[in-house]
N, C-alpha and C. Protein backbone atom coordinates (compact mmCIF):
# COMPACT_ATOMS: atom_id res chain seq x y z
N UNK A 1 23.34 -12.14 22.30
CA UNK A 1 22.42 -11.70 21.26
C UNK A 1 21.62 -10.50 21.77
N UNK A 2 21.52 -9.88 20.73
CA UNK A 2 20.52 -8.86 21.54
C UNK A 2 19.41 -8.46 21.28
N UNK A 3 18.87 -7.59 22.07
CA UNK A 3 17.03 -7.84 22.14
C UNK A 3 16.61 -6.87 21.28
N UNK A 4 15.69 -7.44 20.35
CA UNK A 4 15.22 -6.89 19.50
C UNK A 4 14.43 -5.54 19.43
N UNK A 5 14.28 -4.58 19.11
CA UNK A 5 13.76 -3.18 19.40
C UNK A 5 11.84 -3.12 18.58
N UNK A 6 11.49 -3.02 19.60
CA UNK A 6 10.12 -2.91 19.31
C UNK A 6 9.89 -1.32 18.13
N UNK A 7 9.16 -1.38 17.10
CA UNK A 7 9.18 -0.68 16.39
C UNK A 7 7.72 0.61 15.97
N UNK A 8 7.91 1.80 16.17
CA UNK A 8 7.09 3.12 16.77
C UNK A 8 6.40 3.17 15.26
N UNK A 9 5.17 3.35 15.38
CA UNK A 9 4.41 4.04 14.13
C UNK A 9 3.57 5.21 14.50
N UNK A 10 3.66 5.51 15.94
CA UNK A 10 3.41 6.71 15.94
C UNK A 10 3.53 8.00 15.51
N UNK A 11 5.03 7.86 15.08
CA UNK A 11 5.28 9.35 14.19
C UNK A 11 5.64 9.32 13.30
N UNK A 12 5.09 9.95 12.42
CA UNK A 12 4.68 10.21 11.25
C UNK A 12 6.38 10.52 10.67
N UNK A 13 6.54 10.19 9.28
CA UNK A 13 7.78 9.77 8.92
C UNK A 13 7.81 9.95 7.64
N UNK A 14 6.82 9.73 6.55
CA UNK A 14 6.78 9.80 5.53
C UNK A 14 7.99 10.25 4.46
N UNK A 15 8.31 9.72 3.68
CA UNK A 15 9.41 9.68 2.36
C UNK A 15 8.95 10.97 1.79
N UNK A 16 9.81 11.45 0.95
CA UNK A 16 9.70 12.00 -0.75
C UNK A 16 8.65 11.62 -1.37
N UNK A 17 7.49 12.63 -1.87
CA UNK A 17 6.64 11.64 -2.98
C UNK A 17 7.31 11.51 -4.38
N UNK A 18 6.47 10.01 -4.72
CA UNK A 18 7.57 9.48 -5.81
C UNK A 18 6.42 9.04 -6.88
N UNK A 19 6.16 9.65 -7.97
CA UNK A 19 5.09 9.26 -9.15
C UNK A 19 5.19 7.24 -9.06
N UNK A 20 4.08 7.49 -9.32
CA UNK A 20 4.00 5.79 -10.12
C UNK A 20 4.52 5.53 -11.74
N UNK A 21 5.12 4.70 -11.29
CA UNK A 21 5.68 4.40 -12.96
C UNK A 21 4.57 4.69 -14.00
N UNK A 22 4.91 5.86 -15.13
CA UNK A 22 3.95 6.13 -16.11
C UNK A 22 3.46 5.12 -16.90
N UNK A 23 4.14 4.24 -17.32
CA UNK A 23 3.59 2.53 -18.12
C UNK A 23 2.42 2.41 -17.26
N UNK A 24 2.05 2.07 -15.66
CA UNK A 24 1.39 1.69 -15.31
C UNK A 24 -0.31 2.68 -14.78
N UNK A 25 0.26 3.75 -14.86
CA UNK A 25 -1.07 5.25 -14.27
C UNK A 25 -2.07 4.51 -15.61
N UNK A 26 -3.06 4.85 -15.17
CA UNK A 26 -4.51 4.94 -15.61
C UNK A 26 -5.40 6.51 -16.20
N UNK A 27 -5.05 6.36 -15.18
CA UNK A 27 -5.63 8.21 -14.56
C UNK A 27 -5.06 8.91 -13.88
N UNK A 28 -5.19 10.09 -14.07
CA UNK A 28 -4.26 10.52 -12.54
C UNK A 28 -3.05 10.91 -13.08
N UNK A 29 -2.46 11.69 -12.00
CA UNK A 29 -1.13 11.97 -12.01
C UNK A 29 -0.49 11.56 -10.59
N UNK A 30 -1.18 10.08 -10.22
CA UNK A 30 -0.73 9.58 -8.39
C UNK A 30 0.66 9.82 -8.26
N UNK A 31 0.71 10.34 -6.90
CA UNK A 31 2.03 10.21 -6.20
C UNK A 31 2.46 9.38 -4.83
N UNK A 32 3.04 8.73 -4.67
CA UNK A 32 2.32 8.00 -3.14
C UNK A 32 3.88 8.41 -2.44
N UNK A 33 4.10 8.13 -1.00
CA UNK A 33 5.22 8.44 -0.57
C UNK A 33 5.47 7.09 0.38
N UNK A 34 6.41 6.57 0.77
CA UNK A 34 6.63 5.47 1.61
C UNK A 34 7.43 5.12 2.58
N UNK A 35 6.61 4.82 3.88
CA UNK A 35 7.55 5.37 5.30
C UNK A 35 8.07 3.91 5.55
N UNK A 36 9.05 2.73 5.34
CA UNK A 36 9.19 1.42 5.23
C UNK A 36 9.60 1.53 6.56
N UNK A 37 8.96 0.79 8.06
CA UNK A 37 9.67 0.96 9.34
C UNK A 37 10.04 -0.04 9.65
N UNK A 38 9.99 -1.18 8.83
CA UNK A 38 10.76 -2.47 9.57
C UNK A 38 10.83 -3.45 7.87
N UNK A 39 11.87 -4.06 8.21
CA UNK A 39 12.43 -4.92 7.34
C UNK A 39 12.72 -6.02 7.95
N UNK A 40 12.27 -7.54 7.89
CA UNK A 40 13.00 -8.70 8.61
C UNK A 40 14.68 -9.06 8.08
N UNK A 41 15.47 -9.60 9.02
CA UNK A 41 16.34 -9.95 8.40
C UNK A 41 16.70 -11.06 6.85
N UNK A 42 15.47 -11.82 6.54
CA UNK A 42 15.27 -12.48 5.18
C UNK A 42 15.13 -11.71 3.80
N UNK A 43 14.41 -10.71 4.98
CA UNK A 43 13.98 -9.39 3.75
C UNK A 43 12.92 -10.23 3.02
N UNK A 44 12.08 -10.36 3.69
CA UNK A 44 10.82 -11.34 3.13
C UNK A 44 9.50 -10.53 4.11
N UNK A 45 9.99 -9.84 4.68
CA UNK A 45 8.60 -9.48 5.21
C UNK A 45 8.81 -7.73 6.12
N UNK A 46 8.10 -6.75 5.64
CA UNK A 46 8.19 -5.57 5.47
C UNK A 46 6.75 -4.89 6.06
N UNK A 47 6.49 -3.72 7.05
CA UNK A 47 5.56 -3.38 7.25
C UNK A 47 6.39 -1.43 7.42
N UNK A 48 4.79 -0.79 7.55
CA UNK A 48 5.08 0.76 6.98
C UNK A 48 4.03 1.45 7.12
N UNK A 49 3.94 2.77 6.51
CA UNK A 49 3.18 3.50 6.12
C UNK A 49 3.41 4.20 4.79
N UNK A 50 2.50 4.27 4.22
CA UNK A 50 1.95 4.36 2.79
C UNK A 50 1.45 5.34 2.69
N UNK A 51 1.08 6.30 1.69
CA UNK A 51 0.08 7.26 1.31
C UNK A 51 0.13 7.62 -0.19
N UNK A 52 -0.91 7.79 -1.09
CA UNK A 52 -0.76 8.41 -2.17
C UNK A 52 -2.19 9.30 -2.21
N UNK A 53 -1.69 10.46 -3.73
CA UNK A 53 -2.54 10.75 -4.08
C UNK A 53 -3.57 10.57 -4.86
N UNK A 54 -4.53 11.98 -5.36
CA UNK A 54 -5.73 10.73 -6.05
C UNK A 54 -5.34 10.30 -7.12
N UNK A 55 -5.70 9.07 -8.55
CA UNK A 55 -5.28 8.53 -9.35
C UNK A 55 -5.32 7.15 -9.28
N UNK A 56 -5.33 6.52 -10.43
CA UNK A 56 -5.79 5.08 -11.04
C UNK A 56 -4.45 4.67 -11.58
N UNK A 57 -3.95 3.01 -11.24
CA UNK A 57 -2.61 2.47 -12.15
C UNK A 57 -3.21 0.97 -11.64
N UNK A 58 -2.48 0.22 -12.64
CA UNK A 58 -2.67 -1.29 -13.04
C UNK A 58 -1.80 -1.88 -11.72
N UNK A 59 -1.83 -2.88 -11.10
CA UNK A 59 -1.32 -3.54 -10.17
C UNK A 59 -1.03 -5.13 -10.43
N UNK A 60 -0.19 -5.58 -9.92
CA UNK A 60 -0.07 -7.00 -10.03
C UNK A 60 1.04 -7.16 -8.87
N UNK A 61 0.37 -7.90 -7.85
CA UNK A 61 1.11 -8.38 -6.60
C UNK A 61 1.43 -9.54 -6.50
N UNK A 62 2.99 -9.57 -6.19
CA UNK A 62 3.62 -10.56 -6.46
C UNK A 62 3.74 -10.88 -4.48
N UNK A 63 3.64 -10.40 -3.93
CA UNK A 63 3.45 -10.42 -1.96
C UNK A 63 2.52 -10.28 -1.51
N UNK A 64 2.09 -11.11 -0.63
CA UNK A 64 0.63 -10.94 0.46
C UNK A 64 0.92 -9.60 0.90
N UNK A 65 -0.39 -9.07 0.99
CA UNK A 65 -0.45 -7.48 1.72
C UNK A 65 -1.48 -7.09 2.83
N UNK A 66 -1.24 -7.16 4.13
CA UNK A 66 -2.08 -7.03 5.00
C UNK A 66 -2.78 -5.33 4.85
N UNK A 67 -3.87 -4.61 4.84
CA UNK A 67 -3.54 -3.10 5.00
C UNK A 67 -4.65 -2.41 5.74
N UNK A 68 -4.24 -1.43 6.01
CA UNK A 68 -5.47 -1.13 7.12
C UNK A 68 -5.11 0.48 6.99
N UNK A 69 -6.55 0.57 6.52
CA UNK A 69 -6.69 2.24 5.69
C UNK A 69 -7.01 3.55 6.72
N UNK A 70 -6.10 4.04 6.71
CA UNK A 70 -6.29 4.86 8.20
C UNK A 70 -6.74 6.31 7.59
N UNK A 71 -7.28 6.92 6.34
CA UNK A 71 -7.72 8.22 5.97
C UNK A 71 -7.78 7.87 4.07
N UNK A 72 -8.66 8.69 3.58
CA UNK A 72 -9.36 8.02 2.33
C UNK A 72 -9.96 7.26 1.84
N UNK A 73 -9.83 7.09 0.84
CA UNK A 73 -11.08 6.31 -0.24
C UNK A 73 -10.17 5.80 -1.56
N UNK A 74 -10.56 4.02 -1.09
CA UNK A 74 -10.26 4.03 -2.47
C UNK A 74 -10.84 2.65 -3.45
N UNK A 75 -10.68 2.53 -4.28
CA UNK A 75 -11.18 1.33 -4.66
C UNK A 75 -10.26 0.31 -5.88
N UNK A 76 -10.85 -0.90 -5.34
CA UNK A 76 -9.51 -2.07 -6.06
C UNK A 76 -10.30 -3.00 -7.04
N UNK A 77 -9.99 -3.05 -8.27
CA UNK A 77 -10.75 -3.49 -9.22
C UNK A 77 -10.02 -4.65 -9.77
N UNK A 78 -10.45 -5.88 -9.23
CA UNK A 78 -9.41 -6.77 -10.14
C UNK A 78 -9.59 -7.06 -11.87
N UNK A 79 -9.02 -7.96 -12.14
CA UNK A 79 -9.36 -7.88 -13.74
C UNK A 79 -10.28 -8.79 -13.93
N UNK A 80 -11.10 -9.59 -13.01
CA UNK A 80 -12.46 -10.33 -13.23
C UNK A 80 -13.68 -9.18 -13.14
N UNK A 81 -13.40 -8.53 -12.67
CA UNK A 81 -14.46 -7.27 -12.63
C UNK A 81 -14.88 -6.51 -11.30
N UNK A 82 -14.51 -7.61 -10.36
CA UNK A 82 -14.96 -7.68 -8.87
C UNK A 82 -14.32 -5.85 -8.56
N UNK A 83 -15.25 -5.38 -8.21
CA UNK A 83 -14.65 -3.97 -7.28
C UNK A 83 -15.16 -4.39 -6.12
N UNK A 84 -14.20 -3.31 -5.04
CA UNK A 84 -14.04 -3.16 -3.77
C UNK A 84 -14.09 -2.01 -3.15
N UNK A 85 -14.68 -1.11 -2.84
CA UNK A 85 -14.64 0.09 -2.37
C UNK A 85 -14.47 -0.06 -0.95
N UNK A 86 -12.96 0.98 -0.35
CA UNK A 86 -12.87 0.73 0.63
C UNK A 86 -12.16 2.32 1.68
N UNK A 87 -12.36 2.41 2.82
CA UNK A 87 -12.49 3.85 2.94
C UNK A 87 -11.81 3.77 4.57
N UNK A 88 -11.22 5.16 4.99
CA UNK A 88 -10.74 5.06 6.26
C UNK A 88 -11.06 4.16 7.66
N UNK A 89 -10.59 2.92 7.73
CA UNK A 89 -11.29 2.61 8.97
C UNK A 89 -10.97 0.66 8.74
N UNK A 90 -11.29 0.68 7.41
CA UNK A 90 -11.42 -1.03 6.92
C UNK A 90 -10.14 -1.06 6.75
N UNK A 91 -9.63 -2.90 7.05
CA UNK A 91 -8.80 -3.27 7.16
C UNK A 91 -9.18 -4.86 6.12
N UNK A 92 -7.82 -4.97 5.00
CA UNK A 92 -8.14 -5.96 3.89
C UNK A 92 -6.74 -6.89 3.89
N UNK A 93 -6.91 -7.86 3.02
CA UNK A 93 -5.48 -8.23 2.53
C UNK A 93 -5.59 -8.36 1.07
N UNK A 94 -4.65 -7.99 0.49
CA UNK A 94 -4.47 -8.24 -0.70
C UNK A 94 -3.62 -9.46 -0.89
N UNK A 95 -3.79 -10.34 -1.49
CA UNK A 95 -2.77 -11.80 -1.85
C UNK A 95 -1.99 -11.42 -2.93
N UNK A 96 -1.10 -12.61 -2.91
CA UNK A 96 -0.16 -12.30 -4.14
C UNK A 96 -1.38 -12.93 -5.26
N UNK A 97 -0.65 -12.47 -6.39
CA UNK A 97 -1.10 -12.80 -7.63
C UNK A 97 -2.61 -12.29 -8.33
N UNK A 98 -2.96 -11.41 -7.02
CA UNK A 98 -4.01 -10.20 -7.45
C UNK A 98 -3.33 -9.57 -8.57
N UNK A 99 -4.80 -9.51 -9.59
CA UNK A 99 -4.05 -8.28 -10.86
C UNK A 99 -5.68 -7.65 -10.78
N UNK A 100 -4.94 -6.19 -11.20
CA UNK A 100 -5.80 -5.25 -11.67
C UNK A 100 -5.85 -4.35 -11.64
N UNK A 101 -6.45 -3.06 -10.56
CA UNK A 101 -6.05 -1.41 -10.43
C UNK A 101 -6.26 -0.95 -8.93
N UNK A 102 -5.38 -0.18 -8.54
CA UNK A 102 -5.68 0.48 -7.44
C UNK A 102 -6.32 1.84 -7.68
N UNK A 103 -7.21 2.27 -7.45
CA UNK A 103 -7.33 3.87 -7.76
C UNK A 103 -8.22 4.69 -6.29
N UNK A 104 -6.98 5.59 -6.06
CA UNK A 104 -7.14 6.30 -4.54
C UNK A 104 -8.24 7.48 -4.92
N UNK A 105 -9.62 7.21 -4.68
CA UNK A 105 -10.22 8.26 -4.87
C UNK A 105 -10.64 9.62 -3.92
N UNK A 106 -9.87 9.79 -2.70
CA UNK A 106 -9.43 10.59 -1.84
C UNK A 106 -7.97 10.74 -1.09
N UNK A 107 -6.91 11.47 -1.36
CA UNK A 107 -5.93 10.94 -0.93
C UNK A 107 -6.12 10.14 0.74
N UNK A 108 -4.71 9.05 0.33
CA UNK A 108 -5.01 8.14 1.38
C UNK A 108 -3.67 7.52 2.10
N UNK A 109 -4.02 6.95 3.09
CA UNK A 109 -2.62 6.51 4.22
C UNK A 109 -3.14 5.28 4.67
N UNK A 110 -2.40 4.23 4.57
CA UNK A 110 -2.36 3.25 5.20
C UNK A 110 -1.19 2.83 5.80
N UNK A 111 -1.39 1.94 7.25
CA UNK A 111 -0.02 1.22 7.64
C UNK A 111 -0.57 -0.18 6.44
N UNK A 112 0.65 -0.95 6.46
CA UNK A 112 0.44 -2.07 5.42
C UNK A 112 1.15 -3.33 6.28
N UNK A 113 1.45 -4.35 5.66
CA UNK A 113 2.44 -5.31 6.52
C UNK A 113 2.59 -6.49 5.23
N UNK A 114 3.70 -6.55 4.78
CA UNK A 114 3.69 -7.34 3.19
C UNK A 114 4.70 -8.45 3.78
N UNK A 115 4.48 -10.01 2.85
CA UNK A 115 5.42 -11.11 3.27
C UNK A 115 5.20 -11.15 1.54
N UNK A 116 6.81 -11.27 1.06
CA UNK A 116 6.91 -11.54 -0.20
C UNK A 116 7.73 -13.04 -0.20
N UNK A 117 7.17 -14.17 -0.51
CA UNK A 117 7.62 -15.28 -0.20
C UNK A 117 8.64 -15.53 -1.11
């Protein structure tokens, strides 16, 4: 068997930016781009780097989301009302079955780490 390869987030890697589905934008014309650096073999659990631009869209998470905001501003509004303002440096989780909005009010980058059960 062989030994598993420890995995680099040091360099920067980033995807294509890719709009958010228009059904779901708010505001904004967000674009986010997505660097996916590891995949388990279940394919149940996924960690990365993230970034979008500024802009508001509806969310509903169906996977726990570990994330830890490494540049920007942004804030998470569920649909009870509760906001969250949260900015380069803080580290959150989002659970599954959160609904409501993400809206990046400085573009922003996070590494993330998601288990979709």
């Amino acid at each position: 068997m062989l030994n598993p390869q420890i995995i680099d987030f040091c360099t920067p890697n980033l995807g294509a930016e890719s709009p958010i589905d228009a059904d779901k934008v708010v505001s904004g014309s967000p674009l986010t781009q997505l660097d996916n650096r590891y995949s388990d073999p279940t394919d149940h659990f996924h960690c990365g780097i993230w970034a979008s631009t500024v802009g508001k869209w509806t969310i509903h998470y169906t996977e726990h989301e570990f994330c830890h905001l490494l540049a920007g501003r942004v804030r998470l509004t569920a649909d009870d009302g509760t906001v969250r303002d949260l900015s380069a440096g803080d580290a959150f989780v989002i659970p599954a079955g959160f609904r409501g909005t993400w809206e990046t009010l400085e573009n922003a980058r996070k590494y993330y780490a998601l288990y979709q059960p």
